[in-house]
N, C-alpha and C. Protein backbone atom coordinates (compact mmCIF):
# COMPACT_ATOMS: atom_id res chain seq x y z
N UNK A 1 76.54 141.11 89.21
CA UNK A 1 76.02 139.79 89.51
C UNK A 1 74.69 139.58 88.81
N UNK A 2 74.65 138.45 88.20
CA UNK A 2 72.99 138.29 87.45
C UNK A 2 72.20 137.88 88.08
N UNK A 3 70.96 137.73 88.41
CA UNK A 3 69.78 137.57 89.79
C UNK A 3 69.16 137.01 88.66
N UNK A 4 68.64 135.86 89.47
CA UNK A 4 67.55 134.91 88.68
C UNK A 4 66.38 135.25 89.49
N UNK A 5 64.96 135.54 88.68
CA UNK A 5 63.72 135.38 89.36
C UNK A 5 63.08 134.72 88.69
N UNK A 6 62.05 133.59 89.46
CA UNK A 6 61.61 132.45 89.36
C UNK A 6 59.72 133.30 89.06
N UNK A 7 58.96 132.95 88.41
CA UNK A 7 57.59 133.30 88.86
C UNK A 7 56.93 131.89 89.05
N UNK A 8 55.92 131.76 90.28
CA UNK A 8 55.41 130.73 90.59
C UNK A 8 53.98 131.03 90.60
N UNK A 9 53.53 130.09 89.49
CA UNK A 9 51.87 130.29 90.01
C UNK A 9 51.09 129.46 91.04
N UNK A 10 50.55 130.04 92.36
CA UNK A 10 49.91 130.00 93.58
C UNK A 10 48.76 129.44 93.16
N UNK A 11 48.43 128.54 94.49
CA UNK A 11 46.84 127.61 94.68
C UNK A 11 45.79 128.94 94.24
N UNK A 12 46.01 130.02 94.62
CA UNK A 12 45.04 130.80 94.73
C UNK A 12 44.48 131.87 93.62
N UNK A 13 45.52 131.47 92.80
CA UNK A 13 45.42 132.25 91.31
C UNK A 13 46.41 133.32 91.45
N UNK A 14 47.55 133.48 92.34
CA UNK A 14 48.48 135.13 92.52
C UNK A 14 49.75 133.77 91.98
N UNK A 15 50.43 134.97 91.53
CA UNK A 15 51.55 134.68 91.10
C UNK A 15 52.35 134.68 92.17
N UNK A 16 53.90 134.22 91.87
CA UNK A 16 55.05 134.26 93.27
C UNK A 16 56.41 134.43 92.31
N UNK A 17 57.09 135.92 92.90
CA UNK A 17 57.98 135.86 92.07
C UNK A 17 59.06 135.94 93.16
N UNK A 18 59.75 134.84 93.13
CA UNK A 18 60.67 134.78 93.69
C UNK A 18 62.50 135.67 93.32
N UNK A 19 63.31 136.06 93.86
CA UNK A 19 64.31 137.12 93.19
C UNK A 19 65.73 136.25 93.99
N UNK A 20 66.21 135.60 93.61
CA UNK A 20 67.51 135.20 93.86
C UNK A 20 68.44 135.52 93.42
N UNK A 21 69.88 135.86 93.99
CA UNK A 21 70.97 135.57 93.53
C UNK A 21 71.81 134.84 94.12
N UNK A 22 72.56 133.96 92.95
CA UNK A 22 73.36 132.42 93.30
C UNK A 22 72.46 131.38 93.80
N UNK A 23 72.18 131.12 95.02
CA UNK A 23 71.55 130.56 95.49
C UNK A 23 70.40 130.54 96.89
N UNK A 24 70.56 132.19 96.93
CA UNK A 24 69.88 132.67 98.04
C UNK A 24 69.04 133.37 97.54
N UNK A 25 67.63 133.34 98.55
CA UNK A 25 66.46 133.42 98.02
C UNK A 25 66.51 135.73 98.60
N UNK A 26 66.19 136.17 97.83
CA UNK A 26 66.38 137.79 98.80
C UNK A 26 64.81 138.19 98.71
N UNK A 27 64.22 138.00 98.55
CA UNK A 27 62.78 138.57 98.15
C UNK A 27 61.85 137.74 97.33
N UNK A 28 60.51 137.57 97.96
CA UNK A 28 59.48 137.03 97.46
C UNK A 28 57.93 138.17 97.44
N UNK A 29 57.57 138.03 95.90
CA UNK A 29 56.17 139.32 95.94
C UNK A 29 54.94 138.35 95.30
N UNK A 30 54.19 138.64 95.66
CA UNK A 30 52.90 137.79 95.19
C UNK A 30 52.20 138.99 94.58
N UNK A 31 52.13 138.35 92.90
CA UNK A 31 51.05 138.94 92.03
C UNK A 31 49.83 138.76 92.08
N UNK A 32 49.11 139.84 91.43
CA UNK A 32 47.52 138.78 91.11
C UNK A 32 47.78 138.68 89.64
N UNK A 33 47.10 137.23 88.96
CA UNK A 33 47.68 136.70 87.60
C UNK A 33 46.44 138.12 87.38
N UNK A 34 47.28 138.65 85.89
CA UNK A 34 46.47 138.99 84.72
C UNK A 34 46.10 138.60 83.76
N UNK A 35 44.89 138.11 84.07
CA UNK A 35 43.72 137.80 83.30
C UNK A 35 43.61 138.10 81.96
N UNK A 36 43.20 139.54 82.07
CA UNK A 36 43.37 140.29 81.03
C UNK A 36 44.40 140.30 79.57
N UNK A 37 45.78 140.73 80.49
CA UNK A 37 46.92 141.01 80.11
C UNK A 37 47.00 139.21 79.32
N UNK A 38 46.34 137.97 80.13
CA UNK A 38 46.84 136.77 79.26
C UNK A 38 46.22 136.48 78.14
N UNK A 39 44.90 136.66 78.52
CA UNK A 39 43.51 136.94 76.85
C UNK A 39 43.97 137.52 75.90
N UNK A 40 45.15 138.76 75.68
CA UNK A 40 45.15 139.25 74.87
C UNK A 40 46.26 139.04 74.49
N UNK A 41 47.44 138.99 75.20
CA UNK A 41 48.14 137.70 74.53
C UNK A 41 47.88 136.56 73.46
N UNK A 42 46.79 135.94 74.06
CA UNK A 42 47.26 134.62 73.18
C UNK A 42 45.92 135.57 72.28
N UNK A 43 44.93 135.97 72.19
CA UNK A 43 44.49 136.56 70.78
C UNK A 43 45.30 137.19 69.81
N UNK A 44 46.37 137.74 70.31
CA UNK A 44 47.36 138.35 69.45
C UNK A 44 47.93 137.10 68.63
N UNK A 45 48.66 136.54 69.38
CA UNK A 45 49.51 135.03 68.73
C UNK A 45 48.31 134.44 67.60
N UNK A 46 46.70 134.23 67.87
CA UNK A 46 46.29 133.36 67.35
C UNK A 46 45.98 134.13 65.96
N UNK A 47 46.15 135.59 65.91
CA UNK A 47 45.61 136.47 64.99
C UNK A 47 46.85 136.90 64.19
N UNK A 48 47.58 136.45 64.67
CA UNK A 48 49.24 137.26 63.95
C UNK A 48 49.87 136.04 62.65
N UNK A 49 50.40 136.57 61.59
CA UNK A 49 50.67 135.84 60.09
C UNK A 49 52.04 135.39 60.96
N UNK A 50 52.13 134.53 60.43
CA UNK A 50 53.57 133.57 60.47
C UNK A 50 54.80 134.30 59.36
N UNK A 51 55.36 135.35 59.78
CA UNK A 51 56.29 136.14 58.16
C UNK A 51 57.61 134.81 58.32
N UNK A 52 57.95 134.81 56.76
CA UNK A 52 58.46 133.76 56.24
C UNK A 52 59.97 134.18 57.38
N UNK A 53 60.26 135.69 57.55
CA UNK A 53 61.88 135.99 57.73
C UNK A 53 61.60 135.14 59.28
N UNK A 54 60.62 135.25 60.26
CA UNK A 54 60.94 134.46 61.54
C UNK A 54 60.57 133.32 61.62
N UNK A 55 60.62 132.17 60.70
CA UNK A 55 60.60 130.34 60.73
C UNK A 55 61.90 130.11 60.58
N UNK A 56 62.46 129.43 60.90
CA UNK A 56 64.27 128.91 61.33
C UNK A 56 63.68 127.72 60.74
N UNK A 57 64.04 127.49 59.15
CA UNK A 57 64.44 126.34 58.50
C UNK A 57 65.08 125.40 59.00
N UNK A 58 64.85 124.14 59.15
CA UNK A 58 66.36 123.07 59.43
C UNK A 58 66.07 121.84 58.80
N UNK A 59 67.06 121.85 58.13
CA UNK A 59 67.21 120.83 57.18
C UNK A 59 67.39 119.57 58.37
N UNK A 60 67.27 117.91 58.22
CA UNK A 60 67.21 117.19 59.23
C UNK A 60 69.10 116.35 58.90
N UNK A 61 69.34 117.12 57.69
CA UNK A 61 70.77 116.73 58.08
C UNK A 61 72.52 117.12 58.74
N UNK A 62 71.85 118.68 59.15
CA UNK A 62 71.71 119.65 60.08
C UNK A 62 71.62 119.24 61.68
N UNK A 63 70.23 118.66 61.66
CA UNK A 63 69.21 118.39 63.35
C UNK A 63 70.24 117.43 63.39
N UNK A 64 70.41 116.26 62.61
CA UNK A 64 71.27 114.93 63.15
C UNK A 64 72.62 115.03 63.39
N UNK A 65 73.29 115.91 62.48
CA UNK A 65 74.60 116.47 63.39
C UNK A 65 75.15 117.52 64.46
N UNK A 66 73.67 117.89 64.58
CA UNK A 66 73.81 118.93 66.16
C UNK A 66 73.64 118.06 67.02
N UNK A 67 72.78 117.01 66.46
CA UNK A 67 72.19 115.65 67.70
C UNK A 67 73.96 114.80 67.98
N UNK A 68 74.38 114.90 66.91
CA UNK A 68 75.59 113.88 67.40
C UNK A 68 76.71 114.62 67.50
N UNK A 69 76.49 116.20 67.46
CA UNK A 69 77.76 116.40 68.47
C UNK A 69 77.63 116.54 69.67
N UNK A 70 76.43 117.01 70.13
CA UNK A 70 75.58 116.99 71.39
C UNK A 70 75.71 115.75 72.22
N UNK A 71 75.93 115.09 71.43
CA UNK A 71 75.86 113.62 72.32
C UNK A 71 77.30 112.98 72.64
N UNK A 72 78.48 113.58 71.30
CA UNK A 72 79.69 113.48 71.36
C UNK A 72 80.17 114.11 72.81
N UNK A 73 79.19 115.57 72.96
CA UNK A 73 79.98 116.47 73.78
C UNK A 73 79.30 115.95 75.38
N UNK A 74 78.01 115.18 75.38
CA UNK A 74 77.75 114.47 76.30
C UNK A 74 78.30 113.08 77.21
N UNK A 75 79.05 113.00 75.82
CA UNK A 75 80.36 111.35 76.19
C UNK A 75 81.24 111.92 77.06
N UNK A 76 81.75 112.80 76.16
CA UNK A 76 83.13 113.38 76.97
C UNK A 76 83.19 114.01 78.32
N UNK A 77 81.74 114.50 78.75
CA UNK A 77 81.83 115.40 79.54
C UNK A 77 81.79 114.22 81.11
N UNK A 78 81.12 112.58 80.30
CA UNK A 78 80.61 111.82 81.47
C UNK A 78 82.27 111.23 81.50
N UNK A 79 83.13 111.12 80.37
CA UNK A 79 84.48 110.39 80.40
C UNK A 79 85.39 111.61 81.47
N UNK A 80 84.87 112.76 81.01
CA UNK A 80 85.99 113.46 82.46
C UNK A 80 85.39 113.45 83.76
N UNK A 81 84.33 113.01 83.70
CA UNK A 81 83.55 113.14 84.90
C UNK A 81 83.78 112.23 85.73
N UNK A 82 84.10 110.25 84.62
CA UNK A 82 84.30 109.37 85.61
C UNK A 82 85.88 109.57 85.82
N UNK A 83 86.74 110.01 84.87
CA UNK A 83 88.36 110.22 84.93
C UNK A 83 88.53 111.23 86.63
N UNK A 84 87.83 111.78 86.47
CA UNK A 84 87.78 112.98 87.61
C UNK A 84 87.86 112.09 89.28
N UNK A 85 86.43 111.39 89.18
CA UNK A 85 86.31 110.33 89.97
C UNK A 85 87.08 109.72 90.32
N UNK A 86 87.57 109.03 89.48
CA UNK A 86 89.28 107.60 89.77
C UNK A 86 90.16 108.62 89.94
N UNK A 87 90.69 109.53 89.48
CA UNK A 87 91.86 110.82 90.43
C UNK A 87 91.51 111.17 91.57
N UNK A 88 90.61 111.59 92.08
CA UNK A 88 89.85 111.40 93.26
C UNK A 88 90.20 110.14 94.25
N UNK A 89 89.60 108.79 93.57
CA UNK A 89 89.80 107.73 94.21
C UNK A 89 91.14 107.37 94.51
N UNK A 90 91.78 107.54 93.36
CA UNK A 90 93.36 107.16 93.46
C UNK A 90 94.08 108.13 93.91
N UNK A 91 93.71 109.24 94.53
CA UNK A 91 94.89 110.37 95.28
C UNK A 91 94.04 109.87 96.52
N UNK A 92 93.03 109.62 97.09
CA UNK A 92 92.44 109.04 98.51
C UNK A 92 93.00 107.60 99.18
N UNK A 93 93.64 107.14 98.02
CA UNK A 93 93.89 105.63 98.24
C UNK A 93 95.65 106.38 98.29
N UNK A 94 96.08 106.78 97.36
CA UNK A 94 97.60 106.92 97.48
C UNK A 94 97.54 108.00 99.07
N UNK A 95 96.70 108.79 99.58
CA UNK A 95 96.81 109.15 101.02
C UNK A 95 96.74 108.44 102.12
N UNK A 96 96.06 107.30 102.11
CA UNK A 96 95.94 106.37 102.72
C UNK A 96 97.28 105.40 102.42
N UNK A 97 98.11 105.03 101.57
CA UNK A 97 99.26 104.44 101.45
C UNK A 97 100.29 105.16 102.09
N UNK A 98 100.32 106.80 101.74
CA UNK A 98 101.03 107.52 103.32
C UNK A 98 101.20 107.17 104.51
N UNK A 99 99.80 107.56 104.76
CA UNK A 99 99.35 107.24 105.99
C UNK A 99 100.02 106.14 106.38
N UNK A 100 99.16 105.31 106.12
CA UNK A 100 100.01 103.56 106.55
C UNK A 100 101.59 103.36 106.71
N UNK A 101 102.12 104.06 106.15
CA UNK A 101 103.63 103.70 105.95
C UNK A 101 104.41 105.02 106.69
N UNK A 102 103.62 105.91 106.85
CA UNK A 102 104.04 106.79 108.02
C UNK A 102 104.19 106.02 109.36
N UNK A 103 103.04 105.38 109.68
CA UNK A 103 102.71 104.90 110.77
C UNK A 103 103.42 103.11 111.28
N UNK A 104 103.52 102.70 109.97
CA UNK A 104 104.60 101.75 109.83
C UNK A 104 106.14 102.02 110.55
N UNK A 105 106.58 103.07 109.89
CA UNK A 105 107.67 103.49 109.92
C UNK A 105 107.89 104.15 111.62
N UNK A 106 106.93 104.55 111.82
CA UNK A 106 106.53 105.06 113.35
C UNK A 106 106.83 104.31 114.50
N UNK A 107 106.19 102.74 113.95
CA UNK A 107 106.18 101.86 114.63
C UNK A 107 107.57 101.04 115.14
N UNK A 108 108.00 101.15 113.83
CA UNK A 108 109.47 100.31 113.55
C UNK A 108 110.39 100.73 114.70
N UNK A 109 110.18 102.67 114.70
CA UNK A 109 111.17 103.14 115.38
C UNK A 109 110.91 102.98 116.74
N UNK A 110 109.45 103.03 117.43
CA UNK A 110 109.30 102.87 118.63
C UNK A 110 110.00 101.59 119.14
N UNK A 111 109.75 100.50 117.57
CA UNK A 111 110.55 98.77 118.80
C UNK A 111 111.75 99.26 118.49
N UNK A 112 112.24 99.94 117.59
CA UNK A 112 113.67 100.08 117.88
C UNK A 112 114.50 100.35 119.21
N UNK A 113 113.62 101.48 119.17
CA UNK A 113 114.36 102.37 120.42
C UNK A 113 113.84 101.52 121.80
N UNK A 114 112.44 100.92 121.58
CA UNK A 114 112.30 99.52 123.07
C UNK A 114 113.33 98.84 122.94
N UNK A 115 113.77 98.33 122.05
CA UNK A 115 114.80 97.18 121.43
C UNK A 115 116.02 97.50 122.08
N UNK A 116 116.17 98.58 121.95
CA UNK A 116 117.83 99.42 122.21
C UNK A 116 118.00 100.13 124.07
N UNK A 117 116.83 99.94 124.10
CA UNK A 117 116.85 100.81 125.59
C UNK A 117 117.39 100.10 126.73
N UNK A 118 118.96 100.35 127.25
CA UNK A 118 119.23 99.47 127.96
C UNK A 118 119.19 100.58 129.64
N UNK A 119 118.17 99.42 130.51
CA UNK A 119 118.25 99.63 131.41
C UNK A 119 119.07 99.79 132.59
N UNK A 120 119.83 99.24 132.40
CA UNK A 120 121.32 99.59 133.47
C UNK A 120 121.47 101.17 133.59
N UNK A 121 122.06 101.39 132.31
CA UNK A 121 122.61 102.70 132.50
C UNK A 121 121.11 103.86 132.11
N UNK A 122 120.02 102.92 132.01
CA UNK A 122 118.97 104.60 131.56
C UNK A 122 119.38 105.14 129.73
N UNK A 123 119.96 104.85 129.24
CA UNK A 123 119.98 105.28 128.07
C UNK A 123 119.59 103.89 126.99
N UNK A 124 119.80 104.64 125.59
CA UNK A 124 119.71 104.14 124.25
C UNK A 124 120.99 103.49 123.80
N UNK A 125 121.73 102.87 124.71
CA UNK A 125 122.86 102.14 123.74
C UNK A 125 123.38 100.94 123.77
N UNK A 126 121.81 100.35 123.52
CA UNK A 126 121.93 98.54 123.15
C UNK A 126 122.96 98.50 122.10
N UNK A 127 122.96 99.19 120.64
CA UNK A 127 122.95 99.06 119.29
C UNK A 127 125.20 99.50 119.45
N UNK A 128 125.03 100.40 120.56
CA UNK A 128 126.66 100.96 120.44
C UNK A 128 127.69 100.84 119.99
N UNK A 129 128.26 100.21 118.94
CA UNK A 129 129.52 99.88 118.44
C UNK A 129 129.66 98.44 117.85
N UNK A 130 128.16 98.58 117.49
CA UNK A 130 127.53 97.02 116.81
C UNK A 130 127.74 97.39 115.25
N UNK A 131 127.42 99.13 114.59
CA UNK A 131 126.91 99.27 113.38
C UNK A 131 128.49 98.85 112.97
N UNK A 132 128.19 98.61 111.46
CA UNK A 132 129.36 98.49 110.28
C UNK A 132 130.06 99.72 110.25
N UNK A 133 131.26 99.90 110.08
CA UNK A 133 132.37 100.57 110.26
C UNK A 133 132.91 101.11 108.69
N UNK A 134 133.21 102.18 108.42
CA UNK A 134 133.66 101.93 106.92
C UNK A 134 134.77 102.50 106.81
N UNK A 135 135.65 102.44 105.71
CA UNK A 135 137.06 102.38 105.86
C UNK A 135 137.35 104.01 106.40
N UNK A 136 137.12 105.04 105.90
CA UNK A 136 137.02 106.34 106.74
C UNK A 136 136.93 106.43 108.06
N UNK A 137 135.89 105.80 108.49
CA UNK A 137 135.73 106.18 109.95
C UNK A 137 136.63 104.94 110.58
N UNK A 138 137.42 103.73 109.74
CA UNK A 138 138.19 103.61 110.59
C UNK A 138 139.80 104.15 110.60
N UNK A 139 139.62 104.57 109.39
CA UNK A 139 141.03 105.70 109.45
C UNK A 139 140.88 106.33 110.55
N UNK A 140 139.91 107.58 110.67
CA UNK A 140 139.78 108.35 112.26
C UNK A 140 140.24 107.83 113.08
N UNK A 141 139.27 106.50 113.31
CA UNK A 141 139.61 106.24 114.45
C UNK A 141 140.71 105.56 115.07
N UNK A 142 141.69 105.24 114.18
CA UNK A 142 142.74 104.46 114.53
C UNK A 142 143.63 105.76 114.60
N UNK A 143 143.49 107.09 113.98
CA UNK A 143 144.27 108.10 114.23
C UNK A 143 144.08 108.06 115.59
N UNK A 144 142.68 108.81 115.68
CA UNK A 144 142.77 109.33 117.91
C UNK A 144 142.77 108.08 118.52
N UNK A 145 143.43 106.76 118.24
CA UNK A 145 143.66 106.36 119.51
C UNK A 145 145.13 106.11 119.00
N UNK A 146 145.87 106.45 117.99
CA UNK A 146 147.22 106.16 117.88
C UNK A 146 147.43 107.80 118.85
N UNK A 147 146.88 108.73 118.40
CA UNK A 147 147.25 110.17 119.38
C UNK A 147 147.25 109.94 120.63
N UNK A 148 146.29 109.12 121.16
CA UNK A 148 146.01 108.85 122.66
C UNK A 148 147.50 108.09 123.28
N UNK A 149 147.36 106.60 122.25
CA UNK A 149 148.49 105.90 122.81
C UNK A 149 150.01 106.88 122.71
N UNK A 150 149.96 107.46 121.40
CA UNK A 150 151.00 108.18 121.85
C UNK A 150 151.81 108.94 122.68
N UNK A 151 150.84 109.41 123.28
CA UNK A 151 150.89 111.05 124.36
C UNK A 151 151.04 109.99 124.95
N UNK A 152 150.30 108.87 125.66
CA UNK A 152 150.58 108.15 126.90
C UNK A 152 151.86 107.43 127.12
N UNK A 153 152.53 106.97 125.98
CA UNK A 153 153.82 106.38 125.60
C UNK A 153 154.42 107.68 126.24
N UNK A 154 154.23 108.74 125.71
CA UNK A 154 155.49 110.15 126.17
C UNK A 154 155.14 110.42 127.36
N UNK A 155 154.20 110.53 128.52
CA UNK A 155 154.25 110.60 129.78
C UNK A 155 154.63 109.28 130.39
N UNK A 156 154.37 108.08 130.18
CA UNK A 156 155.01 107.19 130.61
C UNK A 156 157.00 107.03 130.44
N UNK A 157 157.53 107.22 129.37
CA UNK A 157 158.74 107.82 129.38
C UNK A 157 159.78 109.07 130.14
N UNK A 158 158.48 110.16 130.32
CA UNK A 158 159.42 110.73 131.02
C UNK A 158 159.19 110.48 132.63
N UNK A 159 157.97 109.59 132.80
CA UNK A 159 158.03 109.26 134.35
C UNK A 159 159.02 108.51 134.57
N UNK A 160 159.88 107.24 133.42
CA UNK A 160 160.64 106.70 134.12
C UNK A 160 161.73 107.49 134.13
N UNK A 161 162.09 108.42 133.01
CA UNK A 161 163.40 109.48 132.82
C UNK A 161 163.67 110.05 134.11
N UNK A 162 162.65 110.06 135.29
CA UNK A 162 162.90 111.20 136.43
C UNK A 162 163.19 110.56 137.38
């Protein structure tokens, strides 16, 4: 894990070095600034030759196309950023169109079944032998009641046979 430490310079002249990792602070130490150690620093810098091998040349037609891909790569990053946003917005809004039509549908069935609830007998069968019929189920059903009438035709026959 990489730990970031922060140094802060204090009202009082001590340093503050703060030691984090991620985002939690684990340890704070207070320096005393060196004085010393900074004097001779910058006398060094002000006394030291400029060698040609450490100046980083840049041509400015170079600077202007780092500047405009930089800025290319700054477009794009705000175009996925607002794209990100409206997917966001539009999967919150298409959850909410769920929702609603869950609850729609919820509703429908509750008047249904108020609709259908017949009190006489305590049950659900307002709707009973109202729905559309289709040619299958009336094949069936003209079978078991031709079976029914049948059998009843043959006990009625042999009651009068006796």
């Amino acid at each position: 894990m990489q730990r970031n430490s922060f140094f802060f310079l204090a009202e009082n002249g001590m340093m503050l070095l703060q030691i984090r990792r991620k985002d939690m602070v684990y340890g704070m130490v207070y320096f005393e600034r060196d004085l010393i150690a900074e004097r001779n620093k910058k006398a060094e810098i002000k006394k030291s030759v400029i060698k040609r091998w450490n100046v980083n040349y840049v041509d400015q037609e170079a600077l202007r196309q780092k500047e405009e891909e930089e800025e290319k790569l700054r477009e794009a990053q705000e175009i996925f950023e607002r794209l990100e946003r409206e997917k966001a917005a539009d999967e919150a809004e298409k959850q909410a169109e769920i929702k609603k039509a869950y609850l729609d549908a919820e509703l429908d069935a509750q008047k249904w079944l108020d609709d259908n609830y017949n009190e006489t007998t305590g049950s659900f069968s307002g709707m009973y032998g109202q729905g559309k019929v289709d040619e299958v189920n009336k094949d069936q059903i003209a079978m078991i009641l031709n079976e029914k009438d049948a059998a009843l035709r043959g006990i009625i026959d042999t009651e009068k046979a006796d």
